[in-house]
C-alpha atoms as a PDB file:
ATOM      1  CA  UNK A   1     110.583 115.974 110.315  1.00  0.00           C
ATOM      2  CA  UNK A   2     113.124 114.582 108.468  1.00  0.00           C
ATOM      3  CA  UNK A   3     115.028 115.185 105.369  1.00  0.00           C
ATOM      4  CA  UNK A   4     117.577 114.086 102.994  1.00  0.00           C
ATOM      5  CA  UNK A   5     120.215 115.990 100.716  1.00  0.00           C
ATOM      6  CA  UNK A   6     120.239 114.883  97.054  1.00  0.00           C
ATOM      7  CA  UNK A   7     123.424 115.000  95.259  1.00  0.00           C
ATOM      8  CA  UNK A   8     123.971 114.629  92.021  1.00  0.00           C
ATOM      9  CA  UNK A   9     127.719 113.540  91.538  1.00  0.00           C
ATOM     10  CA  UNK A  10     127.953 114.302  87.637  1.00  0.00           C
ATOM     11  CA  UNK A  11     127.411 117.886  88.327  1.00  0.00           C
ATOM     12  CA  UNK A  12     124.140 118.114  85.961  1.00  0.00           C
ATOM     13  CA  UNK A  13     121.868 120.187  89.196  1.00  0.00           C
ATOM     14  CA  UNK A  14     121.998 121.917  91.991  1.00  0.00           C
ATOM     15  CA  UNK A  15     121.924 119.918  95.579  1.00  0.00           C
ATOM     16  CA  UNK A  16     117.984 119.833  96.711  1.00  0.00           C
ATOM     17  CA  UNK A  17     116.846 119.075 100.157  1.00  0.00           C
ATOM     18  CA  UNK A  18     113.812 116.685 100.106  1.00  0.00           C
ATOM     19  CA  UNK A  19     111.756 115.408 102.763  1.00  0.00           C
ATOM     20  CA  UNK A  20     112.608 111.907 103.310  1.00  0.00           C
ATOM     21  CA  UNK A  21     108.858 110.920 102.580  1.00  0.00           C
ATOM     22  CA  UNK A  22     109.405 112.320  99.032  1.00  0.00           C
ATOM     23  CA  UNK A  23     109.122 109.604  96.244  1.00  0.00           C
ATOM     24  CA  UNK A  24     112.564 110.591  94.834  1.00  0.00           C
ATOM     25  CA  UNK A  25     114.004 109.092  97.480  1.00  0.00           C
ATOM     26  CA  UNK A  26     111.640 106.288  98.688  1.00  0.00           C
ATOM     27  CA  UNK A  27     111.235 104.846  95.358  1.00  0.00           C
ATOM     28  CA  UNK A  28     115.155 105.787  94.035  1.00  0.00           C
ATOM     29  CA  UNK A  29     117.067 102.912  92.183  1.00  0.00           C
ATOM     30  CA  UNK A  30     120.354 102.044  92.703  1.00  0.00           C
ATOM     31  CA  UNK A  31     122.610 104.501  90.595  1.00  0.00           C
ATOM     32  CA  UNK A  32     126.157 105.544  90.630  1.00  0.00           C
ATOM     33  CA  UNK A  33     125.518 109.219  89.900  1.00  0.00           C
ATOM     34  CA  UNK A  34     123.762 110.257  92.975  1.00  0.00           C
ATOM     35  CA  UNK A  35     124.118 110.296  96.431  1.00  0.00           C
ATOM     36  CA  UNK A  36     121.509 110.955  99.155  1.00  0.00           C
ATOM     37  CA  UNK A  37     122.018 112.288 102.456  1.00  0.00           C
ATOM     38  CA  UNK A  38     119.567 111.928 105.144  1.00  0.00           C
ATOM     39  CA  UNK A  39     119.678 114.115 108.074  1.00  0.00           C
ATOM     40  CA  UNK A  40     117.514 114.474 111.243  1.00  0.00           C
ATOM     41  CA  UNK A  41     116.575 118.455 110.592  1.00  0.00           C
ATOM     42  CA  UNK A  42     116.069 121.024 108.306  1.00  0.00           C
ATOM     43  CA  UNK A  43     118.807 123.274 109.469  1.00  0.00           C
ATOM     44  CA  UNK A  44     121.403 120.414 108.859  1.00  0.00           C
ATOM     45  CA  UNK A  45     120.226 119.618 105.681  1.00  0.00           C
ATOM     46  CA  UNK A  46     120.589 123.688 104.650  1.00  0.00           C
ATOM     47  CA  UNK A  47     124.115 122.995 106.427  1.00  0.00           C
ATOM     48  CA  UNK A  48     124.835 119.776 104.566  1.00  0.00           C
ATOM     49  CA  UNK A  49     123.394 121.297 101.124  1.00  0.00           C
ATOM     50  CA  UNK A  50     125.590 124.424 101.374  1.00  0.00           C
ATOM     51  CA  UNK A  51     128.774 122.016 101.690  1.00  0.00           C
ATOM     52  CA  UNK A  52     128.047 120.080  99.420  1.00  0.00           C
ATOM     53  CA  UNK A  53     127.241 122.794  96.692  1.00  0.00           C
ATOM     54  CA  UNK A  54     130.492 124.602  97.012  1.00  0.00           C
ATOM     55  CA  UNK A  55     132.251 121.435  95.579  1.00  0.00           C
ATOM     56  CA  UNK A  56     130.092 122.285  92.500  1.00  0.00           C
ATOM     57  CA  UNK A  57     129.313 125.937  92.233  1.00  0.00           C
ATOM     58  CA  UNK A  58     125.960 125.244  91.726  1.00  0.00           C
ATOM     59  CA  UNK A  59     123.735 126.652  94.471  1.00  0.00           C
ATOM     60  CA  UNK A  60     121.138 124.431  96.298  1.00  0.00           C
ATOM     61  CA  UNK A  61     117.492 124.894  97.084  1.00  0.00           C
ATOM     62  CA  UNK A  62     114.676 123.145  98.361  1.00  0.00           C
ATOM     63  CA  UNK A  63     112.817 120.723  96.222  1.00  0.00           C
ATOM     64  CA  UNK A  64     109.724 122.156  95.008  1.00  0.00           C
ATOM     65  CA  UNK A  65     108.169 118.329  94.740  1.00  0.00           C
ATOM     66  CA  UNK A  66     108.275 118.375  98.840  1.00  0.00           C
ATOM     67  CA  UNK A  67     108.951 121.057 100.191  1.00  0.00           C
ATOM     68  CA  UNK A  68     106.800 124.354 100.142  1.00  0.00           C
END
């Protein structure tokens, strides 16, 4: 399964893991205040998520649209 790693660059939420099927990322718009990263696995994305949060002190979690 795949997944992608939403971050939001104007620090307004935490960084979410979706599934790449999700419709926030299949049916996204250009914008230039997020950023997604898609990764092959869940344990990257957790990785990639954890990263990315520290820039932000925000935390992460999984996005309860998706992902049980």
């Amino acid at each position: 399964m795949s997944y992608c790693v939403h971050e939001d660059l104007k620090n307004a939420e935490a960084v979410m893991i979706h599934l790449k099927t999700c419709g926030h990322y299949t049916n996204r718009g250009p914008t230039t205040t997020t950023e997604w990263h898609p990764v092959n696995n869940y344990k990257k994305a957790e990785s990639l998520a954890r990263q990315i949060s520290k820039k932000y002190n925000k935390g992460w979690r999984k996005a309860k649209c998706c992902i049980k």
